[in-house]
PDB file of N, CA and C in Angstrom:
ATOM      1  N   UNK A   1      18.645  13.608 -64.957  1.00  0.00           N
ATOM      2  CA  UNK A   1      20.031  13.955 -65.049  1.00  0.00           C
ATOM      3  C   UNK A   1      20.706  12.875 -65.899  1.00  0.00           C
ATOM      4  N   UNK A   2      21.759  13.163 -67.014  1.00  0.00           N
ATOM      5  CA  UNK A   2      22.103  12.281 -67.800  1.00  0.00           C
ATOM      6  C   UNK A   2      24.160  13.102 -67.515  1.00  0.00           C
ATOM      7  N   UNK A   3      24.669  12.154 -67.924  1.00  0.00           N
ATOM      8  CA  UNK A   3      26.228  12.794 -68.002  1.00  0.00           C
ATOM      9  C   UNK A   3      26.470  11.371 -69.271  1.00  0.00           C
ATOM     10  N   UNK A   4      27.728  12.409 -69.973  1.00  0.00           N
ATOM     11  CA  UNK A   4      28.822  12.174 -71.197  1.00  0.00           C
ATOM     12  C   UNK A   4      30.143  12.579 -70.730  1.00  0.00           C
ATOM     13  N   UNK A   5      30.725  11.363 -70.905  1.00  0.00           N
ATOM     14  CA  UNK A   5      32.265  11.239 -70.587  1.00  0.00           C
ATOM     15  C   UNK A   5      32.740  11.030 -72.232  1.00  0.00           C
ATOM     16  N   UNK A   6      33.893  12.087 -72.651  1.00  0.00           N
ATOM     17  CA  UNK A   6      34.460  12.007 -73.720  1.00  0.00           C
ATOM     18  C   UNK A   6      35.938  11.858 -73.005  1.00  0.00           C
ATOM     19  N   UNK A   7      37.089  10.928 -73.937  1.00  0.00           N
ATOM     20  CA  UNK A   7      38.034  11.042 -74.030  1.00  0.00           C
ATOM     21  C   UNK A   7      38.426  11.689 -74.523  1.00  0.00           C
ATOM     22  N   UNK A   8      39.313  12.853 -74.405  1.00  0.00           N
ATOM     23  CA  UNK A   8      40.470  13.867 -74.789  1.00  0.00           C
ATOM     24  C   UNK A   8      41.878  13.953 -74.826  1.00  0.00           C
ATOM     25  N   UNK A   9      42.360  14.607 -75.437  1.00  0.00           N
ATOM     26  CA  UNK A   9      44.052  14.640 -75.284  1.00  0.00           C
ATOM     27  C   UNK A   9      44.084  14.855 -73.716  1.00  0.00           C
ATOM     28  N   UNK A  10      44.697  14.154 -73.494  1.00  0.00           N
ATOM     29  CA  UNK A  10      45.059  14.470 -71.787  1.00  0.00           C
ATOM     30  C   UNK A  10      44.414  14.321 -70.345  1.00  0.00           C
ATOM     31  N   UNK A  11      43.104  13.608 -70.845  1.00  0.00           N
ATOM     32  CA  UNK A  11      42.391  13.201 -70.174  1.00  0.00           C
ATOM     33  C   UNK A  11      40.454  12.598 -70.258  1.00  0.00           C
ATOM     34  N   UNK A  12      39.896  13.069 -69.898  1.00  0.00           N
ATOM     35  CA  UNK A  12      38.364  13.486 -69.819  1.00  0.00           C
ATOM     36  C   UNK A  12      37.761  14.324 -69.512  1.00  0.00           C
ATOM     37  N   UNK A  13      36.739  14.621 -70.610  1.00  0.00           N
ATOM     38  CA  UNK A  13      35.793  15.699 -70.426  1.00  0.00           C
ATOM     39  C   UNK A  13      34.532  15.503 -69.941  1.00  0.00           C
ATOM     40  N   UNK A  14      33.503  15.526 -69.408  1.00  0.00           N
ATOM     41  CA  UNK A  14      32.369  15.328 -68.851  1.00  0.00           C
ATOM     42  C   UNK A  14      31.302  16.581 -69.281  1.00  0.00           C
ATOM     43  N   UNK A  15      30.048  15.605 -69.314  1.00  0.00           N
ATOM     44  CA  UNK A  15      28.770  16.845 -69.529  1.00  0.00           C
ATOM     45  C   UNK A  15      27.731  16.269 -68.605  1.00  0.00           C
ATOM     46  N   UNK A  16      26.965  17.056 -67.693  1.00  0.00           N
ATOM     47  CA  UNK A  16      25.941  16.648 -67.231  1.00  0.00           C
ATOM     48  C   UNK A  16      25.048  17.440 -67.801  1.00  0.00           C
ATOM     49  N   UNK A  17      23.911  16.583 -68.364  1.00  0.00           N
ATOM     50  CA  UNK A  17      22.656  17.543 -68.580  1.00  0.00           C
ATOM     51  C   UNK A  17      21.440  17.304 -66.970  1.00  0.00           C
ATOM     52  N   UNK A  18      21.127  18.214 -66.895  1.00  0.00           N
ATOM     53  CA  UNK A  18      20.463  18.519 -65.502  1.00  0.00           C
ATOM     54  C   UNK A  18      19.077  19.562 -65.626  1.00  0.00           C
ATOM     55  N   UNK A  19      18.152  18.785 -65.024  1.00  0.00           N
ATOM     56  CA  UNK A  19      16.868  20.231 -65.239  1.00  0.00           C
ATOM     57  C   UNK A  19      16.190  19.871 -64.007  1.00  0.00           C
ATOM     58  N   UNK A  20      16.689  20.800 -62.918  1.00  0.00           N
ATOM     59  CA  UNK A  20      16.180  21.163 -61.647  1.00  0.00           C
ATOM     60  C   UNK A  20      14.698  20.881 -61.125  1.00  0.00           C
ATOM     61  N   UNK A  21      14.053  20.331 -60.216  1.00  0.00           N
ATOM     62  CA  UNK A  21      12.755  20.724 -59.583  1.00  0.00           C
ATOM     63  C   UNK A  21      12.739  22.584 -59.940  1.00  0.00           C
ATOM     64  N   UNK A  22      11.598  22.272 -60.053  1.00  0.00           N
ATOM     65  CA  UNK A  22      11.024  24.231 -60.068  1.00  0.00           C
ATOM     66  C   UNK A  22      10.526  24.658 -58.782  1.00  0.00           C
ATOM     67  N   UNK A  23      10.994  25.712 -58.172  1.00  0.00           N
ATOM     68  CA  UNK A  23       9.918  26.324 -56.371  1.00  0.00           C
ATOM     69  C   UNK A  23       9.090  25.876 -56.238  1.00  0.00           C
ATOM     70  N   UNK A  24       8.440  25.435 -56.882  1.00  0.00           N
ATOM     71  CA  UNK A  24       7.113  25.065 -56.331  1.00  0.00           C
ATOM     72  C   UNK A  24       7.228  23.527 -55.891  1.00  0.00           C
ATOM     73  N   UNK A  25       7.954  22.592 -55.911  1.00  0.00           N
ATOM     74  CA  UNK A  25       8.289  21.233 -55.496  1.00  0.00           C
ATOM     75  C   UNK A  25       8.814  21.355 -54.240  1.00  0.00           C
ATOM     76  N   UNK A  26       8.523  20.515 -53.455  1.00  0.00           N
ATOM     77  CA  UNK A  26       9.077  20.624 -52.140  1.00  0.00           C
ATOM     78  C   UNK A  26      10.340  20.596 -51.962  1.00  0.00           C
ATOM     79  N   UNK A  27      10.673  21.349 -50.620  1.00  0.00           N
ATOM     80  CA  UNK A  27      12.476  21.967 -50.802  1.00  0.00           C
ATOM     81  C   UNK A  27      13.250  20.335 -50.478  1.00  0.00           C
ATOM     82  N   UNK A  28      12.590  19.299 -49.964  1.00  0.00           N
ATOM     83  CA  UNK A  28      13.881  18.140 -49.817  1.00  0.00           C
ATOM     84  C   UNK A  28      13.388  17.385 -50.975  1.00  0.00           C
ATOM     85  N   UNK A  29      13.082  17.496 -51.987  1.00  0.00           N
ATOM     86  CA  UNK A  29      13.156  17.115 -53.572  1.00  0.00           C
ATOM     87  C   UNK A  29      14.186  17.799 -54.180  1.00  0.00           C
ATOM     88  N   UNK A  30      13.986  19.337 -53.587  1.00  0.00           N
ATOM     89  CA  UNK A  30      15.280  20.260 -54.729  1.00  0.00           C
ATOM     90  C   UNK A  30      16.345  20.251 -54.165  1.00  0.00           C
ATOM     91  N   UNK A  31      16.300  20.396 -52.438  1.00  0.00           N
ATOM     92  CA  UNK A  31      17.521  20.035 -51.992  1.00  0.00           C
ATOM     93  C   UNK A  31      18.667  18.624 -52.432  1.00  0.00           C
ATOM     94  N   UNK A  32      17.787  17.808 -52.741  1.00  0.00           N
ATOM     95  CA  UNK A  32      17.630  16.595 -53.126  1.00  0.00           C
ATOM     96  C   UNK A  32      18.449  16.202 -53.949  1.00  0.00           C
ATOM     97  N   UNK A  33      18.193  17.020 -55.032  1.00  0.00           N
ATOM     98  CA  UNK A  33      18.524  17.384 -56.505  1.00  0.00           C
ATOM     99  C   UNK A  33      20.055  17.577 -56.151  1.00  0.00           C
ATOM    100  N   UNK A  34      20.064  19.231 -55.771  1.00  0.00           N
ATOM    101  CA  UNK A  34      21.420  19.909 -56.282  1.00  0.00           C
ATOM    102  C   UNK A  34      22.399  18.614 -55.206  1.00  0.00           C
ATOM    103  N   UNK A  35      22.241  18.087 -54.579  1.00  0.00           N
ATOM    104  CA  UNK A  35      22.901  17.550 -53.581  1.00  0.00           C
ATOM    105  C   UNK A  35      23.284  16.260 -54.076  1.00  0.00           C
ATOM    106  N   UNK A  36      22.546  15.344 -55.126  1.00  0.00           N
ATOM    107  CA  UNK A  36      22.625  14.370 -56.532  1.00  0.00           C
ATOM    108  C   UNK A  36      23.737  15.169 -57.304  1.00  0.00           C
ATOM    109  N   UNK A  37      23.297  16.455 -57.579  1.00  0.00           N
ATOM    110  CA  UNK A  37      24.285  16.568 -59.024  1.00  0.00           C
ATOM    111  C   UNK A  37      25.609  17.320 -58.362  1.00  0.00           C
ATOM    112  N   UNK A  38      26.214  17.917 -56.973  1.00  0.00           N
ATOM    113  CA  UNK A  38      27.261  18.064 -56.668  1.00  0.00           C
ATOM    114  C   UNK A  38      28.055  16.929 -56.415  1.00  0.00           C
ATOM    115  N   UNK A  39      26.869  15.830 -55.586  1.00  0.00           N
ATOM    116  CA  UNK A  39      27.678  14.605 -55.588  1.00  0.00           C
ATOM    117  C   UNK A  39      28.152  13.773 -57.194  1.00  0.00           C
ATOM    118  N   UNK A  40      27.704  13.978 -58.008  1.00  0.00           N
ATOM    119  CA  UNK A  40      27.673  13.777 -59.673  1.00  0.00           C
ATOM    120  C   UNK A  40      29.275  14.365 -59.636  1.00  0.00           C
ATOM    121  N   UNK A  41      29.363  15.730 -59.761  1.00  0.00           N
ATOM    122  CA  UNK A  41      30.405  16.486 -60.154  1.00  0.00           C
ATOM    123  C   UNK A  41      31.373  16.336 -59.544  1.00  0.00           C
ATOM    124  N   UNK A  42      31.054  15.896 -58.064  1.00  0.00           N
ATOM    125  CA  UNK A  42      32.453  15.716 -57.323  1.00  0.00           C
ATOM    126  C   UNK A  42      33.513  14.123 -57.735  1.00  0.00           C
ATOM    127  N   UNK A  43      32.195  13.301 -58.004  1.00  0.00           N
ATOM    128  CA  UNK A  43      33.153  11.961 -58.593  1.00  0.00           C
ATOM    129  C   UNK A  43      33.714  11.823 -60.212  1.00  0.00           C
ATOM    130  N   UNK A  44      33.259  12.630 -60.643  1.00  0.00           N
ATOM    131  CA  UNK A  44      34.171  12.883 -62.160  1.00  0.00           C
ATOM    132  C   UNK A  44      35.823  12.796 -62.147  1.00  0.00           C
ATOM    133  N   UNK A  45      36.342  12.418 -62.989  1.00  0.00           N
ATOM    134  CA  UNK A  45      37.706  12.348 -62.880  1.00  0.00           C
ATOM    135  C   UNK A  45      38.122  13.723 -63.296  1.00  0.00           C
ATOM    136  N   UNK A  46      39.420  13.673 -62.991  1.00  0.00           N
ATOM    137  CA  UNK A  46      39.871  14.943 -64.059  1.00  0.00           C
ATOM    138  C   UNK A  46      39.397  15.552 -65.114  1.00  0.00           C
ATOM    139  N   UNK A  47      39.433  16.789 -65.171  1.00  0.00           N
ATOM    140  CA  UNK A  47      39.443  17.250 -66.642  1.00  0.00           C
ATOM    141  C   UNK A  47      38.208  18.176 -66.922  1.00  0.00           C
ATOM    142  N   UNK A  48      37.980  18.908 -67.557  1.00  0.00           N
ATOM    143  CA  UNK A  48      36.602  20.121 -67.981  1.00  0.00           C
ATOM    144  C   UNK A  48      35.410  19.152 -67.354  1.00  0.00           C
ATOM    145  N   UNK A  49      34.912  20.013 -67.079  1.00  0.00           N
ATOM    146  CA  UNK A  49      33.255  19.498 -66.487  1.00  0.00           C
ATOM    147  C   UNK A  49      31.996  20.384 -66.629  1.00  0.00           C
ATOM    148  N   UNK A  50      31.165  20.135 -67.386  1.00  0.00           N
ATOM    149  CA  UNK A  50      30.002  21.298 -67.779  1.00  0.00           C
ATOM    150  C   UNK A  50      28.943  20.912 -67.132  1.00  0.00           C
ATOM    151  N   UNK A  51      28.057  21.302 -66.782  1.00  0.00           N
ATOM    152  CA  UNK A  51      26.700  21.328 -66.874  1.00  0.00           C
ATOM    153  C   UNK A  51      25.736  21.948 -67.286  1.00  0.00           C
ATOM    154  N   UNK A  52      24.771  21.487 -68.263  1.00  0.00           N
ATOM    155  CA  UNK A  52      23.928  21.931 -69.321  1.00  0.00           C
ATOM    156  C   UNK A  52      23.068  21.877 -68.385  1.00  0.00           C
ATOM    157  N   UNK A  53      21.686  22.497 -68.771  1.00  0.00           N
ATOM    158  CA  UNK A  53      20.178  22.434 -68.724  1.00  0.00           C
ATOM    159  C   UNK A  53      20.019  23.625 -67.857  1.00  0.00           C
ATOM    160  N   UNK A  54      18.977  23.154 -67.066  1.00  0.00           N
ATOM    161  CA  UNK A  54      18.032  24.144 -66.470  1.00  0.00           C
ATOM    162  C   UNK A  54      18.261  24.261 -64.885  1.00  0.00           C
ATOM    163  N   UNK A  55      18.583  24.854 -64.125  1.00  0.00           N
ATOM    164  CA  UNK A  55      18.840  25.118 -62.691  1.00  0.00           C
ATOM    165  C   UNK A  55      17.538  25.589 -62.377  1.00  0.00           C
ATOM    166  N   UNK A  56      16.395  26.030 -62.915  1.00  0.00           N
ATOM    167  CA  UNK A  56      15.307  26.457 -62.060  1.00  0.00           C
ATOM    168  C   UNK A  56      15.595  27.751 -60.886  1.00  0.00           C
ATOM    169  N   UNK A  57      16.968  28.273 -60.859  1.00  0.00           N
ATOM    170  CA  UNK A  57      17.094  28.902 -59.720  1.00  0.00           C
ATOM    171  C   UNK A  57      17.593  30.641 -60.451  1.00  0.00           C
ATOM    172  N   UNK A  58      16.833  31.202 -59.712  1.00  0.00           N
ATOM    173  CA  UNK A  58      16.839  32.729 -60.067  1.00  0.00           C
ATOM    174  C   UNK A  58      17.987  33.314 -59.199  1.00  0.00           C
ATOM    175  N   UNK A  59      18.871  34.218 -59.234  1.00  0.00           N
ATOM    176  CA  UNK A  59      20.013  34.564 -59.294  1.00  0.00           C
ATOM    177  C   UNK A  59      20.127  35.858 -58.437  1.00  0.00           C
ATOM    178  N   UNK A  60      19.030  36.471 -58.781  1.00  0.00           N
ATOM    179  CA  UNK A  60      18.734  38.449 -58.496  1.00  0.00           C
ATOM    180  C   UNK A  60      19.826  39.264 -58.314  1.00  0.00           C
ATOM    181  N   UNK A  61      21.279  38.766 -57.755  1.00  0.00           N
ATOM    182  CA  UNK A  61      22.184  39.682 -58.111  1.00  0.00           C
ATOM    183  C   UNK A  61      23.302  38.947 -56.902  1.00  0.00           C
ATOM    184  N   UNK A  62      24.499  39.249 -56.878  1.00  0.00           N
ATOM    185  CA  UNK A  62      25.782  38.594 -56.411  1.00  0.00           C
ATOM    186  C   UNK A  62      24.968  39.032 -55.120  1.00  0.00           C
ATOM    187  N   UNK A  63      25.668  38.388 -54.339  1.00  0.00           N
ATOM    188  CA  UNK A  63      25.694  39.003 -52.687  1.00  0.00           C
ATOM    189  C   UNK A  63      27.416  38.950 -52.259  1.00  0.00           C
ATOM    190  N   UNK A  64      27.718  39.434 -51.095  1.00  0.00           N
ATOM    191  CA  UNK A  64      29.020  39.983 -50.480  1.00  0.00           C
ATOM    192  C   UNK A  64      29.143  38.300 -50.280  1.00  0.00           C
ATOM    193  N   UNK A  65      30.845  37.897 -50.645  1.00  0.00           N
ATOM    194  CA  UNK A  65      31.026  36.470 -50.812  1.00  0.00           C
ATOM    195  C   UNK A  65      31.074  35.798 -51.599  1.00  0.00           C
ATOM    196  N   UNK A  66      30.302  35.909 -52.743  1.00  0.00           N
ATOM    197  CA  UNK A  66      29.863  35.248 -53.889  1.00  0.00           C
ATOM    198  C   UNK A  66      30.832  35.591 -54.832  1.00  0.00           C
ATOM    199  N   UNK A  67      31.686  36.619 -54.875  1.00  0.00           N
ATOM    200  CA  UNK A  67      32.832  37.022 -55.984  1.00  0.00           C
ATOM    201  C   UNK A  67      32.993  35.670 -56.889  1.00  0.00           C
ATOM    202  N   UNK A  68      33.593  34.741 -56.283  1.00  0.00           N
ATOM    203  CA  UNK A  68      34.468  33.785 -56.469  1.00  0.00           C
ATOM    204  C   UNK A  68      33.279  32.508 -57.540  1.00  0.00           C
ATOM    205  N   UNK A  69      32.043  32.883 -57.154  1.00  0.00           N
ATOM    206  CA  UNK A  69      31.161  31.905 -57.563  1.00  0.00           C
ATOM    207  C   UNK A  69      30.371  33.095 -58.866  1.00  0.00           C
ATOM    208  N   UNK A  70      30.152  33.853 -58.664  1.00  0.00           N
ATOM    209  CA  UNK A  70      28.821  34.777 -59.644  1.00  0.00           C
ATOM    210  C   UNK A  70      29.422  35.718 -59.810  1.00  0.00           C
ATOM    211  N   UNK A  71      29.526  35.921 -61.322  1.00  0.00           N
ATOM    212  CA  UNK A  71      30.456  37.119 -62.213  1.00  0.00           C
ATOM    213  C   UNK A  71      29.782  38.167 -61.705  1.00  0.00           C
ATOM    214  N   UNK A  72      30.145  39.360 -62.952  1.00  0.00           N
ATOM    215  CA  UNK A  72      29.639  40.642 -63.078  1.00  0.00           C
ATOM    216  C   UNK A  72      28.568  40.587 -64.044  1.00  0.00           C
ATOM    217  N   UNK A  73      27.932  39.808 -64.837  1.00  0.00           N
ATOM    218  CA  UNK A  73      27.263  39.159 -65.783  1.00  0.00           C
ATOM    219  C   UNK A  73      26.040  39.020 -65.171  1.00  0.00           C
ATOM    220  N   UNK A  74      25.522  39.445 -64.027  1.00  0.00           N
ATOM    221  CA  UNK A  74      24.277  39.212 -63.288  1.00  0.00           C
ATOM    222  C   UNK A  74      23.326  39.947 -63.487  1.00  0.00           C
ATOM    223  N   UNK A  75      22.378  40.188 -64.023  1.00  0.00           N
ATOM    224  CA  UNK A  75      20.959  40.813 -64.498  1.00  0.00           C
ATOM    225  C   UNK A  75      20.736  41.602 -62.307  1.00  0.00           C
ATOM    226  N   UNK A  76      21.262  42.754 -62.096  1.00  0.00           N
ATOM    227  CA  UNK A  76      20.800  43.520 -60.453  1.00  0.00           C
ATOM    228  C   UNK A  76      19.200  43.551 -60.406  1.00  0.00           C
ATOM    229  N   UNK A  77      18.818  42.725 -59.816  1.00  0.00           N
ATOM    230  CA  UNK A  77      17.716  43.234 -59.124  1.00  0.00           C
ATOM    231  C   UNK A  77      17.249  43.412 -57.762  1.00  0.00           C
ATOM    232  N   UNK A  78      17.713  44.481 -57.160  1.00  0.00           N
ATOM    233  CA  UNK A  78      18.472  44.823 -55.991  1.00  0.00           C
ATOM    234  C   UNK A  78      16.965  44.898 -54.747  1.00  0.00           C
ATOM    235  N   UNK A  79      15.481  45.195 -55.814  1.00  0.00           N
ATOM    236  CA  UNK A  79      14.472  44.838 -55.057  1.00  0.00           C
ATOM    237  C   UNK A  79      13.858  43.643 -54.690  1.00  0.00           C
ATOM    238  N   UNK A  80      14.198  42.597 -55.619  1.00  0.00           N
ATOM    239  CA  UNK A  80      14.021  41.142 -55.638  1.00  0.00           C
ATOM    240  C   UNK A  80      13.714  40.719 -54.100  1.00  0.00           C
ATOM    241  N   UNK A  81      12.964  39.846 -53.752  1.00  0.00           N
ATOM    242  CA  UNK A  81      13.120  39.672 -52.516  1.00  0.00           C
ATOM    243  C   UNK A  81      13.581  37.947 -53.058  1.00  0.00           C
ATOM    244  N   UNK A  82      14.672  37.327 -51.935  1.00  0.00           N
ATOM    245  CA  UNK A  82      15.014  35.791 -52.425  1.00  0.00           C
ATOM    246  C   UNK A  82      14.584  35.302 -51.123  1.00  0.00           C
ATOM    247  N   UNK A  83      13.478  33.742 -51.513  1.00  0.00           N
ATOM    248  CA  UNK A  83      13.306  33.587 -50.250  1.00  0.00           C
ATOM    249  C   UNK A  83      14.303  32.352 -49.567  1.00  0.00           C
ATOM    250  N   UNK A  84      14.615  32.486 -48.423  1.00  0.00           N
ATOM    251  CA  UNK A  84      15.517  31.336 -47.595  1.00  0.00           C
ATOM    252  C   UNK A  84      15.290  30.323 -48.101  1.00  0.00           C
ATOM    253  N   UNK A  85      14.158  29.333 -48.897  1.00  0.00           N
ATOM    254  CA  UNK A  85      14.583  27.955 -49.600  1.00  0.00           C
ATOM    255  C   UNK A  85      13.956  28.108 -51.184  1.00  0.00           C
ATOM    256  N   UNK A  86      14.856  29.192 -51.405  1.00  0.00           N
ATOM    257  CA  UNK A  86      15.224  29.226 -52.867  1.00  0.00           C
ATOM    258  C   UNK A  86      15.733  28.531 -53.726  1.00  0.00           C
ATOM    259  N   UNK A  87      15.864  28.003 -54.899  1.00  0.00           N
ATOM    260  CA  UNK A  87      16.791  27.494 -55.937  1.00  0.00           C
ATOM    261  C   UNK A  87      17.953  28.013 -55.430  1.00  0.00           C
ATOM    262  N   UNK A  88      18.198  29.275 -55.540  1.00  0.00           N
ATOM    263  CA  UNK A  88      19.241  30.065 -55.732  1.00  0.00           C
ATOM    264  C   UNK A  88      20.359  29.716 -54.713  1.00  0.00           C
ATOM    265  N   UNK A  89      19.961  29.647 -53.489  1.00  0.00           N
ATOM    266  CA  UNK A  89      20.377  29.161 -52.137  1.00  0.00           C
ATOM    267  C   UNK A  89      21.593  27.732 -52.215  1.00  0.00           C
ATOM    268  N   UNK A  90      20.538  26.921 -52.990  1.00  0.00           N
ATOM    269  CA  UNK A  90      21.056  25.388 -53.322  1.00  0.00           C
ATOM    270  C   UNK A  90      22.046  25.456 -53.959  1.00  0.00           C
ATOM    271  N   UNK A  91      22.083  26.208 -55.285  1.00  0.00           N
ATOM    272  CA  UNK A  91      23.070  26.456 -56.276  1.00  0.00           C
ATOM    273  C   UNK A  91      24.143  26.696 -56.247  1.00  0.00           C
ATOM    274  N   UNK A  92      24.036  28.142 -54.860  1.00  0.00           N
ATOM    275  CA  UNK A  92      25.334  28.590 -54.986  1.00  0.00           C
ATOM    276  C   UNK A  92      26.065  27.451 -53.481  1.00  0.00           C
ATOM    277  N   UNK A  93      25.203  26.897 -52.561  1.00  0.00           N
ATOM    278  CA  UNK A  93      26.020  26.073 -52.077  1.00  0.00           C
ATOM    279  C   UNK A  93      26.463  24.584 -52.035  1.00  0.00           C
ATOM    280  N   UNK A  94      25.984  24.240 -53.453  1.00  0.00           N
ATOM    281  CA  UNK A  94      26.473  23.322 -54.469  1.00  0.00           C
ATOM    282  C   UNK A  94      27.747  23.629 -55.291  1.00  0.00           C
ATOM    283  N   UNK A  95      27.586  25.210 -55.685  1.00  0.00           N
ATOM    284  CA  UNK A  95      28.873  25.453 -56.391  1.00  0.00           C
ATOM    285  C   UNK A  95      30.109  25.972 -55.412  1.00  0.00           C
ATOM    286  N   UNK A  96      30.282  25.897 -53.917  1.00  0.00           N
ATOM    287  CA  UNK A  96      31.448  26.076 -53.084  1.00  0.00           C
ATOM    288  C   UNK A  96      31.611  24.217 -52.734  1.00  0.00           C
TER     289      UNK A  96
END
């Protein structure tokens, strides 16, 4: 994980580049992870905040709740099975 702080009109911008453990690494490595880079995102100062790279975490389609976090932009795969210590899991409760 690397981050870039630019000065801007009006404040700072931030970039984290980030490339996830993959499923197959044990879940308190990946837990590990997203739980590093929310704590990352939460101490940024003001101002735009991106994160680049790779999440490792498959998506399969919004669930009831998720409005607010995962567009309409989601590839449905409504047979997908996601398992309980998924990427996906981490992600989205990194991004609330």
């Amino acid at each position: 994980m690397a981050s870039l702080k630019l000065k801007i009109k009006g404040g700072k911008a931030a970039f984290i580049s980030a490339c996830a453990p993959h499923s197959g690494k044990h879940y308190d490595e990946r837990q590990a992870f997203y739980h590093e880079l929310g704590n990352s995102l939460q101490g940024l100062q003001h101002g735009p905040k991106s994160v680049l790279g790779d999440t490792n975490a498959r998506i399969y389609r919004r669930l009831p709740g998720e409005e607010e976090l995962i567009g309409n932009g989601v590839f449905t795969n409504s047979e997908a099975t996601m398992p309980d210590n998924a990427n996906r899991h981490l992600l989205v409760e990194m991004c609330e």
